[in-house]
PDB file of N, CA and C in Angstrom:
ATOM      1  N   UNK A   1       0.856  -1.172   0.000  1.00  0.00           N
ATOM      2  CA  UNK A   1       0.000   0.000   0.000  1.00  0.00           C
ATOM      3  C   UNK A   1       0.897   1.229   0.000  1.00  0.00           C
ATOM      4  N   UNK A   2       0.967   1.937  -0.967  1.00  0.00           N
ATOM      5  CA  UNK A   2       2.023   3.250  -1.632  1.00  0.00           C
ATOM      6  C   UNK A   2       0.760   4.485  -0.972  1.00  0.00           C
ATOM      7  N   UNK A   3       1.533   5.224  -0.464  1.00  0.00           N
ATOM      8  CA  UNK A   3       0.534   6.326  -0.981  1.00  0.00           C
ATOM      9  C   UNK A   3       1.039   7.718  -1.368  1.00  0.00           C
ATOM     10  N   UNK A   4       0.774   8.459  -2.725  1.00  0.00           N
ATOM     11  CA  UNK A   4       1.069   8.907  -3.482  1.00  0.00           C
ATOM     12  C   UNK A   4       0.746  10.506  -2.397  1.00  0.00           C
ATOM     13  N   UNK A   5       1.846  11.244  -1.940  1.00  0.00           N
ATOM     14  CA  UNK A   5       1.356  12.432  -2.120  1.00  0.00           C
ATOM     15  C   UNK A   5       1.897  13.855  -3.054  1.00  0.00           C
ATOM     16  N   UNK A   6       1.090  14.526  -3.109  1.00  0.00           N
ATOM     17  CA  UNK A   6       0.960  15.258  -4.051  1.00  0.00           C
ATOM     18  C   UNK A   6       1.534  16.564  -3.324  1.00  0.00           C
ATOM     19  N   UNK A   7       2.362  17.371  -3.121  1.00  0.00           N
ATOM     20  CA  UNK A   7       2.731  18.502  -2.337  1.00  0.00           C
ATOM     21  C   UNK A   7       1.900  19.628  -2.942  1.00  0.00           C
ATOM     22  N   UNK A   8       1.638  19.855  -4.285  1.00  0.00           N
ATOM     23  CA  UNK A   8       0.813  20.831  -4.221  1.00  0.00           C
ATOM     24  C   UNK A   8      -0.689  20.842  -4.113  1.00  0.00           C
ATOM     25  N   UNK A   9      -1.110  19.615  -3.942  1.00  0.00           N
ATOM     26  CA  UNK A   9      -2.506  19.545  -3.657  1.00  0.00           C
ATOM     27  C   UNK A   9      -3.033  19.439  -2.083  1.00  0.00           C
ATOM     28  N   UNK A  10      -2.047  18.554  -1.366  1.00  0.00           N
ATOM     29  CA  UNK A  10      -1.846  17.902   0.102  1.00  0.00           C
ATOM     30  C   UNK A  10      -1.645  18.764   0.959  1.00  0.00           C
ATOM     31  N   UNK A  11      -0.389  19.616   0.358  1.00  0.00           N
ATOM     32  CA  UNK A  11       0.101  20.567   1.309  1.00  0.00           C
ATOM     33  C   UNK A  11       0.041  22.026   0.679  1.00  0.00           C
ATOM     34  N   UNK A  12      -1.002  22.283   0.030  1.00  0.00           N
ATOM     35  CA  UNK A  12      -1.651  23.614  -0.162  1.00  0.00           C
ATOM     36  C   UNK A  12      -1.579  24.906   1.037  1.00  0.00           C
ATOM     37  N   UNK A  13      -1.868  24.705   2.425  1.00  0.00           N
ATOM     38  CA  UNK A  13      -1.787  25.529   3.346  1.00  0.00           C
ATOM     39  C   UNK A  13      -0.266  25.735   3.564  1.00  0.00           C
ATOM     40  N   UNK A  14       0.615  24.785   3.469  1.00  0.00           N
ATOM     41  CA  UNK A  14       1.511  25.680   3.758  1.00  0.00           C
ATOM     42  C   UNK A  14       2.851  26.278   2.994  1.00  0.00           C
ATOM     43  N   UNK A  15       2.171  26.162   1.759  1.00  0.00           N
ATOM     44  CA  UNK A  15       2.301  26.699   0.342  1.00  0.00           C
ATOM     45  C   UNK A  15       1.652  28.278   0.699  1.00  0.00           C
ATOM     46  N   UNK A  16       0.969  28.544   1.229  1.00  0.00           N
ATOM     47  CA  UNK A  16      -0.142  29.670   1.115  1.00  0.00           C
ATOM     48  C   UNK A  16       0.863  30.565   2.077  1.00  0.00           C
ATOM     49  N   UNK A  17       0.959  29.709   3.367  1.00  0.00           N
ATOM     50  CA  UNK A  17       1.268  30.370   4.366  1.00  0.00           C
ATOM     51  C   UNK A  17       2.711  31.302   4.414  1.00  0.00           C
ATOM     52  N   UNK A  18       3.772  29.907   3.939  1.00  0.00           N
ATOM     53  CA  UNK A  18       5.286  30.385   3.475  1.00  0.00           C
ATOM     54  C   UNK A  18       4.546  31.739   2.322  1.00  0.00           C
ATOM     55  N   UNK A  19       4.116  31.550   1.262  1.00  0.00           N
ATOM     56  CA  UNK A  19       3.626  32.845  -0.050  1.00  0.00           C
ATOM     57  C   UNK A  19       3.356  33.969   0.998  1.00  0.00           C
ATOM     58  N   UNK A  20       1.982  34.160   1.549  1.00  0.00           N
ATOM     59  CA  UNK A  20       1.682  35.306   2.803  1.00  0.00           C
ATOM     60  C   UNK A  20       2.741  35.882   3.405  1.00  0.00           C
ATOM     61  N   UNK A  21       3.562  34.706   3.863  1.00  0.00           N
ATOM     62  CA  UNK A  21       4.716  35.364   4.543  1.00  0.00           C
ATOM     63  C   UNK A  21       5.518  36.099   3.766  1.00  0.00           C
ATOM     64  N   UNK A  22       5.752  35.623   2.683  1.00  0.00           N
ATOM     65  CA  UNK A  22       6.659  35.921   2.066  1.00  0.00           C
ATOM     66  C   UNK A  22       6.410  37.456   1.379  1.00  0.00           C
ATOM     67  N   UNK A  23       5.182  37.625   0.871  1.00  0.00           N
ATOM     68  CA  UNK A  23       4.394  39.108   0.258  1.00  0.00           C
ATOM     69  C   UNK A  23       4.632  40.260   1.704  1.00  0.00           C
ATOM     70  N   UNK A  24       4.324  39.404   3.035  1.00  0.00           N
ATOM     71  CA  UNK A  24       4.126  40.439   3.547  1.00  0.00           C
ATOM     72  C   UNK A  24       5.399  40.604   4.296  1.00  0.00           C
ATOM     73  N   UNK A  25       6.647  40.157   3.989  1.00  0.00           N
ATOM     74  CA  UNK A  25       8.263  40.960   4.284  1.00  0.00           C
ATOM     75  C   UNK A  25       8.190  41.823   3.629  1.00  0.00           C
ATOM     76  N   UNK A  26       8.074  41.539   2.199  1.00  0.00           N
ATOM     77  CA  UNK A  26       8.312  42.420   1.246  1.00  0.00           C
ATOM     78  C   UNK A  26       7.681  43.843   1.059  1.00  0.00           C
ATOM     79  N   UNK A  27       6.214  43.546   1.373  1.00  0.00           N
ATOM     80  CA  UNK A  27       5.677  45.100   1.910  1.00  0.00           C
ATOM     81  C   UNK A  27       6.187  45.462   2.966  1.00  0.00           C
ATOM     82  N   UNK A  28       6.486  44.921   3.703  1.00  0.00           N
ATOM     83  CA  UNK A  28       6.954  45.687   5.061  1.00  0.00           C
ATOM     84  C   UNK A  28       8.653  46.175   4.639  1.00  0.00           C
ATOM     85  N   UNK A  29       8.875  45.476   4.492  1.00  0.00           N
ATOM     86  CA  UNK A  29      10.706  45.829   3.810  1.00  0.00           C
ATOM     87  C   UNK A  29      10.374  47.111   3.060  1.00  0.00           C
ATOM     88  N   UNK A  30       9.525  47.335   2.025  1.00  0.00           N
ATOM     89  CA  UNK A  30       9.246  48.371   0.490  1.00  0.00           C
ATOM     90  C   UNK A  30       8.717  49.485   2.203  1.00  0.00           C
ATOM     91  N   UNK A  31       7.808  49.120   2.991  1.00  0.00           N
ATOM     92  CA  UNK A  31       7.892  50.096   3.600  1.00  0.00           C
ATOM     93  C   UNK A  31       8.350  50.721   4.801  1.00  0.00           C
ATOM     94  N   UNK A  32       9.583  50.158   5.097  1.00  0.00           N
ATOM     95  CA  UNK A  32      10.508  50.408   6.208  1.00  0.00           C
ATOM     96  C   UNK A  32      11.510  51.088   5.516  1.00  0.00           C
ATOM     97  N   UNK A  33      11.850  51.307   4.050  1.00  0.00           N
ATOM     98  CA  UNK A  33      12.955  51.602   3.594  1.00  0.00           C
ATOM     99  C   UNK A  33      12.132  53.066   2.862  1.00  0.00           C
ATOM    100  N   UNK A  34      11.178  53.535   3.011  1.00  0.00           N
ATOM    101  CA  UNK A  34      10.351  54.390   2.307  1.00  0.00           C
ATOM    102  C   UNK A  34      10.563  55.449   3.392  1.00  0.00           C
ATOM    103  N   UNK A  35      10.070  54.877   5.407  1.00  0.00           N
ATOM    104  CA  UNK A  35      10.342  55.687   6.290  1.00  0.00           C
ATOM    105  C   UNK A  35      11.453  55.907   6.427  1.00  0.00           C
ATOM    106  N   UNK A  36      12.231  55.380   6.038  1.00  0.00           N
ATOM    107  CA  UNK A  36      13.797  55.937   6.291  1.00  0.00           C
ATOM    108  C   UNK A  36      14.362  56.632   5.267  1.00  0.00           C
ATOM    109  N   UNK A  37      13.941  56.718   4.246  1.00  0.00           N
ATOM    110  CA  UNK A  37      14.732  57.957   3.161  1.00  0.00           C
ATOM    111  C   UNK A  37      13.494  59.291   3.526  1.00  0.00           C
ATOM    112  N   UNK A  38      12.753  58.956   4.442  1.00  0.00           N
ATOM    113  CA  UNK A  38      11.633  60.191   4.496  1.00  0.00           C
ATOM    114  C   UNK A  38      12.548  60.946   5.992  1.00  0.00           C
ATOM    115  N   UNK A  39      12.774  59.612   6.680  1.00  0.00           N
ATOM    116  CA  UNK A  39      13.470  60.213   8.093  1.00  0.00           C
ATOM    117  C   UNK A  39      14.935  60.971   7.625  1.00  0.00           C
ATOM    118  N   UNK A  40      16.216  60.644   6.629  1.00  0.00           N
ATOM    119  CA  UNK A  40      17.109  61.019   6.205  1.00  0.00           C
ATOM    120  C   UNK A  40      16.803  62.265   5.855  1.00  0.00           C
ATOM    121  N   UNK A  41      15.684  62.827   4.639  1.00  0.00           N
ATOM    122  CA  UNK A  41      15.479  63.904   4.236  1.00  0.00           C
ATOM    123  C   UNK A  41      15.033  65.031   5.675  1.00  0.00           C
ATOM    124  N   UNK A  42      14.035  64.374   6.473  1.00  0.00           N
ATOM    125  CA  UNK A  42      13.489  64.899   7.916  1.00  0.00           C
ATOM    126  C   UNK A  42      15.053  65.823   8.445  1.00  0.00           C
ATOM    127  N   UNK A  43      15.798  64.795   8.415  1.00  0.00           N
ATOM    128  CA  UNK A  43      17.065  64.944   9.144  1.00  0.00           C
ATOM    129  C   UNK A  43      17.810  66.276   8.719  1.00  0.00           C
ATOM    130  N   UNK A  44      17.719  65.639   7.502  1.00  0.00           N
ATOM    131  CA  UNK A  44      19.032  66.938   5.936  1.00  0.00           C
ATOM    132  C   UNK A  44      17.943  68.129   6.840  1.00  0.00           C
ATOM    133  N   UNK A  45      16.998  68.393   6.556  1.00  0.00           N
ATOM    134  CA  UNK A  45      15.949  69.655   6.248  1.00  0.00           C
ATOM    135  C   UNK A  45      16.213  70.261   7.948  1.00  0.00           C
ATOM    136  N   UNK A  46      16.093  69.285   8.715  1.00  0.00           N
ATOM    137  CA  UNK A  46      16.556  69.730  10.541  1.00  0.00           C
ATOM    138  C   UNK A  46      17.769  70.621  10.539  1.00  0.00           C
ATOM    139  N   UNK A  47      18.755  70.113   9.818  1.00  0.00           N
ATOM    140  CA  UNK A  47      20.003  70.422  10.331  1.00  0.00           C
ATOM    141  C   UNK A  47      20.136  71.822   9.782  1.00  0.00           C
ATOM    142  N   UNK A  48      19.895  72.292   8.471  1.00  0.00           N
ATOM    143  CA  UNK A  48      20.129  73.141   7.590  1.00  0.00           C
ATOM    144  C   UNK A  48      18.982  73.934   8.527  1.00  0.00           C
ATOM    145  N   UNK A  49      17.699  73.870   8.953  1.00  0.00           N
ATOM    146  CA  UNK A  49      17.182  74.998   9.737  1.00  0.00           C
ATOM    147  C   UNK A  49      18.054  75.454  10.770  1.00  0.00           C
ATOM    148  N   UNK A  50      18.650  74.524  11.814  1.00  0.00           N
ATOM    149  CA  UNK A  50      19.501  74.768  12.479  1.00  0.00           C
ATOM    150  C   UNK A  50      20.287  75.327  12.346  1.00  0.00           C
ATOM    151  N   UNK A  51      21.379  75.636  10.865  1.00  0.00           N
ATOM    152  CA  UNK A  51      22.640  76.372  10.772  1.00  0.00           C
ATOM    153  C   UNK A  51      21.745  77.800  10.456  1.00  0.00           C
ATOM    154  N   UNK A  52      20.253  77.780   9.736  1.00  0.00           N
ATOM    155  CA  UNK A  52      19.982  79.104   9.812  1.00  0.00           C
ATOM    156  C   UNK A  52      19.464  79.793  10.695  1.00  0.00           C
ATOM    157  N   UNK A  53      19.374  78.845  11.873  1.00  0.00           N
ATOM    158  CA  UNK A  53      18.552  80.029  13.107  1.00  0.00           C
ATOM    159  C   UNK A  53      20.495  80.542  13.869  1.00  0.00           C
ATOM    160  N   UNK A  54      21.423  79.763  13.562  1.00  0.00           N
ATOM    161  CA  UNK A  54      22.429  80.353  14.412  1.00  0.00           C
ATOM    162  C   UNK A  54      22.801  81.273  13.144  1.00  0.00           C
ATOM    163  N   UNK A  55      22.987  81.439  12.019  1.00  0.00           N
ATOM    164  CA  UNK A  55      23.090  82.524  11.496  1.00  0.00           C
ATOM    165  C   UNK A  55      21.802  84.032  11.911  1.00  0.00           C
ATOM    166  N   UNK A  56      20.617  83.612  11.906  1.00  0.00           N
ATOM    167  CA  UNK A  56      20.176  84.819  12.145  1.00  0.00           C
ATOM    168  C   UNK A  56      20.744  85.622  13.605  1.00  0.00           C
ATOM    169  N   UNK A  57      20.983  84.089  14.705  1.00  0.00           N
ATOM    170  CA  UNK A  57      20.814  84.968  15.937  1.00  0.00           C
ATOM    171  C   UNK A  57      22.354  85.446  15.836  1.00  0.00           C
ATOM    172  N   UNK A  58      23.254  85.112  14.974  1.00  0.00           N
ATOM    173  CA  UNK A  58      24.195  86.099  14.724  1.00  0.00           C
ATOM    174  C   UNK A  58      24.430  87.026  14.304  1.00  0.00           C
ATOM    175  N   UNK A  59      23.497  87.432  13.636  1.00  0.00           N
ATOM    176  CA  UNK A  59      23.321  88.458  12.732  1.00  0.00           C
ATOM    177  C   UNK A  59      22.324  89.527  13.697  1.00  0.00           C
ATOM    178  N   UNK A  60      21.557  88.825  14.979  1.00  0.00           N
ATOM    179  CA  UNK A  60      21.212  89.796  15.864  1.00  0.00           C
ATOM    180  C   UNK A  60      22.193  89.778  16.861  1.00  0.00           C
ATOM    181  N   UNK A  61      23.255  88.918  17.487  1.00  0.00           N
ATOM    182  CA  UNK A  61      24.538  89.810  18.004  1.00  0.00           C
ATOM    183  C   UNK A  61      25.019  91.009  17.555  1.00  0.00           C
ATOM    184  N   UNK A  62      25.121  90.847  16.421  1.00  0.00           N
ATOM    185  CA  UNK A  62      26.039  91.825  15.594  1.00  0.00           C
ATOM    186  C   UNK A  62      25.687  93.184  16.062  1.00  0.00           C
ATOM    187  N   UNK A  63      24.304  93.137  15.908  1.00  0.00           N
ATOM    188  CA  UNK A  63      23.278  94.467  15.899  1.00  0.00           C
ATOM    189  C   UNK A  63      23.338  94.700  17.220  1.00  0.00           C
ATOM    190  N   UNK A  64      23.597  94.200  17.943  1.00  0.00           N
ATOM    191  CA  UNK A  64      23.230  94.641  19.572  1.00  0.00           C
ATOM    192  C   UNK A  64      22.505  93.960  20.167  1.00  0.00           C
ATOM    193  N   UNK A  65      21.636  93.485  19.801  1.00  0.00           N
ATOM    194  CA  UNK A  65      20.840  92.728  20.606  1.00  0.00           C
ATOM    195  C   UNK A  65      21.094  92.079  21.447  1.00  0.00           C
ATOM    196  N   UNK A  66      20.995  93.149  23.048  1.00  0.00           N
ATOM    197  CA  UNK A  66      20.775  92.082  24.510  1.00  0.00           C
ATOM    198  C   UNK A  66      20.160  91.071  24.820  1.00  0.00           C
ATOM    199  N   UNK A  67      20.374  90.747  25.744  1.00  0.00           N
ATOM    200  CA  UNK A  67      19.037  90.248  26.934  1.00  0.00           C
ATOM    201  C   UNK A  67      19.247  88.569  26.609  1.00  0.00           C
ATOM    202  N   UNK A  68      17.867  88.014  26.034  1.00  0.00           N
ATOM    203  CA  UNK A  68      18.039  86.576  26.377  1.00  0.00           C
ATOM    204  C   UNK A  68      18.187  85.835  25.225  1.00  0.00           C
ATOM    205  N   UNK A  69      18.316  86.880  24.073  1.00  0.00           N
ATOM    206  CA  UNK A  69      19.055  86.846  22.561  1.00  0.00           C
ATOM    207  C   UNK A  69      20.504  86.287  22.647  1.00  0.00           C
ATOM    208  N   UNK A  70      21.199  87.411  23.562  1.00  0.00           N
ATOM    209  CA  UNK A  70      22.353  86.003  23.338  1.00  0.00           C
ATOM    210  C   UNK A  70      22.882  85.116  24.195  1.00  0.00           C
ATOM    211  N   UNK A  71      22.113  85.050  25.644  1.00  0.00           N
ATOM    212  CA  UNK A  71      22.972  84.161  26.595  1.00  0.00           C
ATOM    213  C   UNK A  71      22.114  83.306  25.459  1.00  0.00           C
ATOM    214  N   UNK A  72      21.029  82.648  24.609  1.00  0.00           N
ATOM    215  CA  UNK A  72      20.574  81.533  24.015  1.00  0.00           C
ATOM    216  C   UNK A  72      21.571  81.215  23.061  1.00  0.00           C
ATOM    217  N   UNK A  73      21.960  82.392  22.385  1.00  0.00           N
ATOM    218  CA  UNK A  73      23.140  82.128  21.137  1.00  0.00           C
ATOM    219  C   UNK A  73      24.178  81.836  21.940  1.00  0.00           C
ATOM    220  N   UNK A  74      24.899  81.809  22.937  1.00  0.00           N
ATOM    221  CA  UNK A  74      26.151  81.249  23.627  1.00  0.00           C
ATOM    222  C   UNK A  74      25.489  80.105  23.921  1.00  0.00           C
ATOM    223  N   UNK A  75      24.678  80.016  24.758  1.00  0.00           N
ATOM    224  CA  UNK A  75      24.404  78.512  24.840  1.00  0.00           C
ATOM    225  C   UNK A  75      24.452  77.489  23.885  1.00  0.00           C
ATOM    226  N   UNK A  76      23.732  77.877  22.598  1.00  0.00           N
ATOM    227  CA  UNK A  76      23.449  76.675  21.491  1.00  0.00           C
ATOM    228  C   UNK A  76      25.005  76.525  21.063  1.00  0.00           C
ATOM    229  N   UNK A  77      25.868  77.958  21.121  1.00  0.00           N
ATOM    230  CA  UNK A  77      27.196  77.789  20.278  1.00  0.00           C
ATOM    231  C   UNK A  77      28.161  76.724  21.338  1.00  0.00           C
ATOM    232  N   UNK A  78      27.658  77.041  22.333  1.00  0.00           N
ATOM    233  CA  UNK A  78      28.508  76.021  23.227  1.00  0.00           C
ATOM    234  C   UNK A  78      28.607  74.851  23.014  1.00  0.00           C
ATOM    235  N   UNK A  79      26.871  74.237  22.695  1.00  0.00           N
ATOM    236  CA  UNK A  79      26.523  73.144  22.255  1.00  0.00           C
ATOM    237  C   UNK A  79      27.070  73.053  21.304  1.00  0.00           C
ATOM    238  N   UNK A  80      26.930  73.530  20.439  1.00  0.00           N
ATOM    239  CA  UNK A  80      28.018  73.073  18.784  1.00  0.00           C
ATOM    240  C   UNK A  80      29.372  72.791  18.947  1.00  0.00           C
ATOM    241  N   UNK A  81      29.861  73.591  19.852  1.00  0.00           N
ATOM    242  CA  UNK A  81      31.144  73.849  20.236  1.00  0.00           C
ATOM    243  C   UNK A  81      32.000  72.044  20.833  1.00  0.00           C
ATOM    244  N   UNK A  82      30.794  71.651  21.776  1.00  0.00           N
ATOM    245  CA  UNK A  82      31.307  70.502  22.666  1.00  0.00           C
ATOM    246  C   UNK A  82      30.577  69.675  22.100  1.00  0.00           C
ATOM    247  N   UNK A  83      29.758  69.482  21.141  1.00  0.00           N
ATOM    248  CA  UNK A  83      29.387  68.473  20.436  1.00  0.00           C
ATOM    249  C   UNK A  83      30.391  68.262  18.684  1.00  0.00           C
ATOM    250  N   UNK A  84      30.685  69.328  18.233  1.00  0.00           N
ATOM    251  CA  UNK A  84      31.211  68.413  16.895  1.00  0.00           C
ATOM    252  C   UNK A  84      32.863  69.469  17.272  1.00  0.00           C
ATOM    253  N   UNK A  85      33.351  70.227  17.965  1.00  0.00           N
ATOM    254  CA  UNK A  85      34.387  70.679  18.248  1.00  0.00           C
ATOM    255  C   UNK A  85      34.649  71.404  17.288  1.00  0.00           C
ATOM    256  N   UNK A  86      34.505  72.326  16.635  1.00  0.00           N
ATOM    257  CA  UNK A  86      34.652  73.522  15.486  1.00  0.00           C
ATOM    258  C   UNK A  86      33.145  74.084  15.219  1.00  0.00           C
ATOM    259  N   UNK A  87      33.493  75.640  15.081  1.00  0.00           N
ATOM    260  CA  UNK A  87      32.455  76.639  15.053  1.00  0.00           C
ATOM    261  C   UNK A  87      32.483  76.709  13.538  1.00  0.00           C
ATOM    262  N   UNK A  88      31.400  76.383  12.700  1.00  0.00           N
ATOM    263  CA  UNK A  88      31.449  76.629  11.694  1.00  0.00           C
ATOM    264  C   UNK A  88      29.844  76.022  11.332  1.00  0.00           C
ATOM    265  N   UNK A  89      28.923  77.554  11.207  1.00  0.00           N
ATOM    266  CA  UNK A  89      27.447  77.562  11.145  1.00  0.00           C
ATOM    267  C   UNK A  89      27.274  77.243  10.005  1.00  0.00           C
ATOM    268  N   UNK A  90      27.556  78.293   8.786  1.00  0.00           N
ATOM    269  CA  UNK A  90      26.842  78.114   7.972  1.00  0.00           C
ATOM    270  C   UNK A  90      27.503  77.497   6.731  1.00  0.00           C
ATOM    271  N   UNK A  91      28.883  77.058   6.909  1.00  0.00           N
ATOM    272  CA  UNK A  91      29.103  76.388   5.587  1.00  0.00           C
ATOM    273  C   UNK A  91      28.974  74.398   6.022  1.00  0.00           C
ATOM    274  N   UNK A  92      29.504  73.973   5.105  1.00  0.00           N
ATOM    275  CA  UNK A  92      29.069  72.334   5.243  1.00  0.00           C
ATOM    276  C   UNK A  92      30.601  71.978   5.267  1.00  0.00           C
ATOM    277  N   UNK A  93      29.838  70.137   6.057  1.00  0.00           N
ATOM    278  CA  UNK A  93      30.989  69.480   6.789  1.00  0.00           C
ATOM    279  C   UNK A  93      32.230  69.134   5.581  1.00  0.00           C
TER     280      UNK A  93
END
């Protein structure tokens, strides 16, 4: 007594199941790699606001501007200062 099985008729479910799985890496992959060139650009567009708010509030040192104008601009420059170690706002790395 033989008995003949057939893998794509027999074992249909887990033919289906491995396929399912398999479609739904791939959407998830197509969309994990979609949030991350959206987060990269997020990033580019952050940084470049950043070099232009320390250019303006330099450009209100210049002018005079007291008060809480620039202990904020010493502060952030400090931060730049002890985070990448060179003052250099507005041109690129």
């Amino acid at each position: 007594m033989s008995t003949n099985i057939d893998p794509l008729k027999d074992w249909w479910w887990l033919w289906t199941t491995f396929g399912g799985l398999l479609v739904a890496i791939i959407i998830q992959s197509i969309r994990l790699y979609i949030m991350y060139r959206q987060f990269k650009r997020l990033m580019r567009d952050n940084q470049r606001l950043f070099k232009c708010n320390f250019v303006i509030l330099d450009g209100l040192k210049k002018l005079g501007c007291n008060g809480n104008v620039t202990e904020e601009y010493e502060r952030m420059r400090q931060h730049v200062l002890d985070e990448r170690g060179y003052e250099d706002f507005g041109g690129r790395r």
